[in-house]
N, C-alpha and C. Protein backbone atom coordinates (compact mmCIF):
# COMPACT_ATOMS: atom_id res chain seq x y z
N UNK A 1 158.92 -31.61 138.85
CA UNK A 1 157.60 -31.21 139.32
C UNK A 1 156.59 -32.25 138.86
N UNK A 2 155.50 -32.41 140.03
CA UNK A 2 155.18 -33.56 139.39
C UNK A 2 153.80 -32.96 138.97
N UNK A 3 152.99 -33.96 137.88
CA UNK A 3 151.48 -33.21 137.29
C UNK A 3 150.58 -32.59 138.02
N UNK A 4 150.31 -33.44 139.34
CA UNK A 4 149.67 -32.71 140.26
C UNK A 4 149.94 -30.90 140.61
N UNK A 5 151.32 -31.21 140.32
CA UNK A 5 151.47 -29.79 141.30
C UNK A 5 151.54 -28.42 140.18
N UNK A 6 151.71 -29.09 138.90
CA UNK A 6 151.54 -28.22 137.42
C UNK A 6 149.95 -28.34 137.00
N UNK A 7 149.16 -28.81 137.65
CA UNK A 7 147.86 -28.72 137.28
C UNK A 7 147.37 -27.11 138.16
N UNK A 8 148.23 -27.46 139.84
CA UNK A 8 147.34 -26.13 140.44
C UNK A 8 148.39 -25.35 140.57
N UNK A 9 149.40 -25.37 139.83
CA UNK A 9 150.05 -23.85 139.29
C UNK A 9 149.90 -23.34 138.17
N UNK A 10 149.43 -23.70 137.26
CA UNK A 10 148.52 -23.13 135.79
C UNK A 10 147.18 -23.11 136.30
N UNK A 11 146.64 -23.53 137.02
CA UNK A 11 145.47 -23.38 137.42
C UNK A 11 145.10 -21.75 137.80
N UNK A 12 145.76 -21.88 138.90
CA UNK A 12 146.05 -20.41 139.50
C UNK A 12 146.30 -19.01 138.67
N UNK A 13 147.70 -20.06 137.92
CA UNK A 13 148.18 -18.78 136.81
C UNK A 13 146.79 -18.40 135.73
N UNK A 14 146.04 -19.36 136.01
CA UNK A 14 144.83 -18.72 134.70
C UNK A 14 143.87 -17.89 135.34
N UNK A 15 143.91 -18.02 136.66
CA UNK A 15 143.13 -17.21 137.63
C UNK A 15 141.62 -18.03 137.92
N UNK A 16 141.72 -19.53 137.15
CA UNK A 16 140.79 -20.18 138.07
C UNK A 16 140.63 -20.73 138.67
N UNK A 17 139.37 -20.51 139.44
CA UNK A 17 139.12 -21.53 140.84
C UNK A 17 139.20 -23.45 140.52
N UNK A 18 139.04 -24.06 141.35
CA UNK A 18 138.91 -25.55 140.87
C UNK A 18 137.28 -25.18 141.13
N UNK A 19 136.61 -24.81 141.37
CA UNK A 19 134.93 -24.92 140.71
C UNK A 19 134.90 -25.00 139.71
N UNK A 20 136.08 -23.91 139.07
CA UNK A 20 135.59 -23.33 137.46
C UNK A 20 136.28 -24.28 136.53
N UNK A 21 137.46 -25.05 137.26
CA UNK A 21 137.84 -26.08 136.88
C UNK A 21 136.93 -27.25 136.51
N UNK A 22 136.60 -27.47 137.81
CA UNK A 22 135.59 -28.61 138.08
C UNK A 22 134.36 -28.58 136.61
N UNK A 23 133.58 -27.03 136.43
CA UNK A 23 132.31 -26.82 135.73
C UNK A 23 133.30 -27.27 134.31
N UNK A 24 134.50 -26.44 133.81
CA UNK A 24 135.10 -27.04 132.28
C UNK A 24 135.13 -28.00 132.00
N UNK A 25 135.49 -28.93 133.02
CA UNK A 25 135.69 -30.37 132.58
C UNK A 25 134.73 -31.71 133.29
N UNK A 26 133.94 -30.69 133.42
CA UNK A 26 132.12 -31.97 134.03
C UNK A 26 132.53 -32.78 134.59
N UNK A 27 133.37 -31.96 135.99
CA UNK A 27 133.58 -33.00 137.08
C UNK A 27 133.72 -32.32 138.30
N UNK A 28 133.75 -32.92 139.61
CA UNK A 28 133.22 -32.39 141.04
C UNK A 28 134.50 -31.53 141.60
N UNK A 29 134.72 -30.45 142.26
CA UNK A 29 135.73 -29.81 143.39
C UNK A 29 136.42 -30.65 144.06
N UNK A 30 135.46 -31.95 144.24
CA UNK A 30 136.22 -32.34 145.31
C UNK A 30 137.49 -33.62 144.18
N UNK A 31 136.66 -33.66 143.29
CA UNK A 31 138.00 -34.62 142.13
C UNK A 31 139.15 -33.69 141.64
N UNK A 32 138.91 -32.34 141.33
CA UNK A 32 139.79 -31.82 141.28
C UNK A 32 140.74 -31.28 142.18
N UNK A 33 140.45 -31.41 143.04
CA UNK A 33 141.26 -31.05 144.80
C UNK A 33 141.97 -32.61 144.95
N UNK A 34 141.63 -33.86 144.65
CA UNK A 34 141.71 -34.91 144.78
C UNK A 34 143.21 -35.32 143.81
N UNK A 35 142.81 -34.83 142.50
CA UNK A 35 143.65 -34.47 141.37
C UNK A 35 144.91 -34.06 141.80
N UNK A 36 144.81 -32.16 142.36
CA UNK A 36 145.71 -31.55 142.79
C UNK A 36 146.72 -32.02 144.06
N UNK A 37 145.66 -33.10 144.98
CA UNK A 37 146.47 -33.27 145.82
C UNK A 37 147.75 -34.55 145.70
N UNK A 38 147.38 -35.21 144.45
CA UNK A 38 147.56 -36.29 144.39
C UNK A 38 146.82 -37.57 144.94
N UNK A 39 145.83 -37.67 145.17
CA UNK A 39 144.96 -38.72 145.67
C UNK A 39 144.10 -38.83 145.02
N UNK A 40 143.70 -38.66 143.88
CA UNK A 40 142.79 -39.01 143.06
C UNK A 40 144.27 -39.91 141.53
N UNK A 41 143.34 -41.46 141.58
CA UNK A 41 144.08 -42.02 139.84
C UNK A 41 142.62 -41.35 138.87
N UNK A 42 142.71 -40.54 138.44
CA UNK A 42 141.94 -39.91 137.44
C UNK A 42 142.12 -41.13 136.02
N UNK A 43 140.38 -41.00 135.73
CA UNK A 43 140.69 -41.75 134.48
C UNK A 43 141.27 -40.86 132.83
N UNK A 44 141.97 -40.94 132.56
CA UNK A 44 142.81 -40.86 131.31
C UNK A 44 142.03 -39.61 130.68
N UNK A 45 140.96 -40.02 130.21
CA UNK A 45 139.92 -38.61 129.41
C UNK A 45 140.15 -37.76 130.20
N UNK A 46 139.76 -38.10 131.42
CA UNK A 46 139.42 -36.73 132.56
C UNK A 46 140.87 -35.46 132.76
N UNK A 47 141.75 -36.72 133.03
CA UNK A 47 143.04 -35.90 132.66
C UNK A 47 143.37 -35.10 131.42
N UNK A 48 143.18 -36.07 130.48
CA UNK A 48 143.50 -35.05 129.00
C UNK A 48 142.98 -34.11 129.21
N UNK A 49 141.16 -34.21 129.59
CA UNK A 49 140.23 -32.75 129.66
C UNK A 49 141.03 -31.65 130.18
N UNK A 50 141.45 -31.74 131.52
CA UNK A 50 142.41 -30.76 132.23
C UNK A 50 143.29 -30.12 131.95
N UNK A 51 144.38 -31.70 130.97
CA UNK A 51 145.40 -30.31 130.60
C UNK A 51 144.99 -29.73 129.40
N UNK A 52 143.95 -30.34 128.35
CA UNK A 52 143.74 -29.28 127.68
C UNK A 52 142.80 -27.73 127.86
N UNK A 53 142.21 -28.03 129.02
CA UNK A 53 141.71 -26.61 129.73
C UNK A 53 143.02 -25.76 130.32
N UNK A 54 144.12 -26.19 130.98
CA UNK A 54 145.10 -25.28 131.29
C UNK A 54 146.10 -25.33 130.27
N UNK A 55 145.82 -25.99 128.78
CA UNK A 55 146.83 -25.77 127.83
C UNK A 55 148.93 -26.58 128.50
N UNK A 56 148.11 -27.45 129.42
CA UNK A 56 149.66 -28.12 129.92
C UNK A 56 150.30 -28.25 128.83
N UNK A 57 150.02 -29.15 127.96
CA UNK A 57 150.44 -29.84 126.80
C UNK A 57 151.63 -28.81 126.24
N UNK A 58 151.20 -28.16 125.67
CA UNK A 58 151.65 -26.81 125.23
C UNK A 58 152.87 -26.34 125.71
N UNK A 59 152.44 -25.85 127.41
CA UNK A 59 153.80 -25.20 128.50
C UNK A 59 154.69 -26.06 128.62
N UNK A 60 154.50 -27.25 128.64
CA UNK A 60 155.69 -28.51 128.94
C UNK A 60 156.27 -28.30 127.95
N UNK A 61 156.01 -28.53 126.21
CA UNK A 61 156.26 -28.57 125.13
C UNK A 61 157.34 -27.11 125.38
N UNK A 62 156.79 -25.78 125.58
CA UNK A 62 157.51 -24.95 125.77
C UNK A 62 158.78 -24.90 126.95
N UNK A 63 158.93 -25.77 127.63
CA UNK A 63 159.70 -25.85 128.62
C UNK A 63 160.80 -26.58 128.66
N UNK A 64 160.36 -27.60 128.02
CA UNK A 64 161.28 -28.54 127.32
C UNK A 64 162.64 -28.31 126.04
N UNK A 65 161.67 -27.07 125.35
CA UNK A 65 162.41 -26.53 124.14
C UNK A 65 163.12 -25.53 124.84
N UNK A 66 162.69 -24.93 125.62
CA UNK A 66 163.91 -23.16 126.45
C UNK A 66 165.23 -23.91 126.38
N UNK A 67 165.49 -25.16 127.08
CA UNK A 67 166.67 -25.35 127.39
C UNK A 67 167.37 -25.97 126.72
N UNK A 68 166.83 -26.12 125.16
CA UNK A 68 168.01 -26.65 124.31
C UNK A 68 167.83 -25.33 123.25
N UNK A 69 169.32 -25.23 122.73
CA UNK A 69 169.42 -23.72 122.29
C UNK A 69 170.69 -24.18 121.09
């Protein structure tokens, strides 16, 4: 799965809009739609901002560990 598409499925799963996206991380709908679609190269901060608003960091970390046992 690629980041794009784990940005607007935690997105969702948090129950927010990309406005509310957009307002967390002081940037426009249309960059975060841009983001999600893959057509935006986001600069580096902007990204970190994101996944630390949907806590990516974290779920990967957790996803990674399920399957070694």
């Amino acid at each position: 799965m690629k980041l794009s598409e784990k940005i607007v499925e935690l997105r969702k799963a948090s129950g927010m809009t990309q406005e509310e996206l957009a307002l967390r991380t002081n940037t426009s709908t249309k960059f975060i739609s841009n983001v999600e679609n893959g057509k935006a190269t986001a600069q580096l901060d902007k990204v970190l901002l994101i996944i630390r608003m949907l806590d990516i960091g974290t779920r990967l970390y957790d996803l990674r560990t399920r399957g070694k046992a």
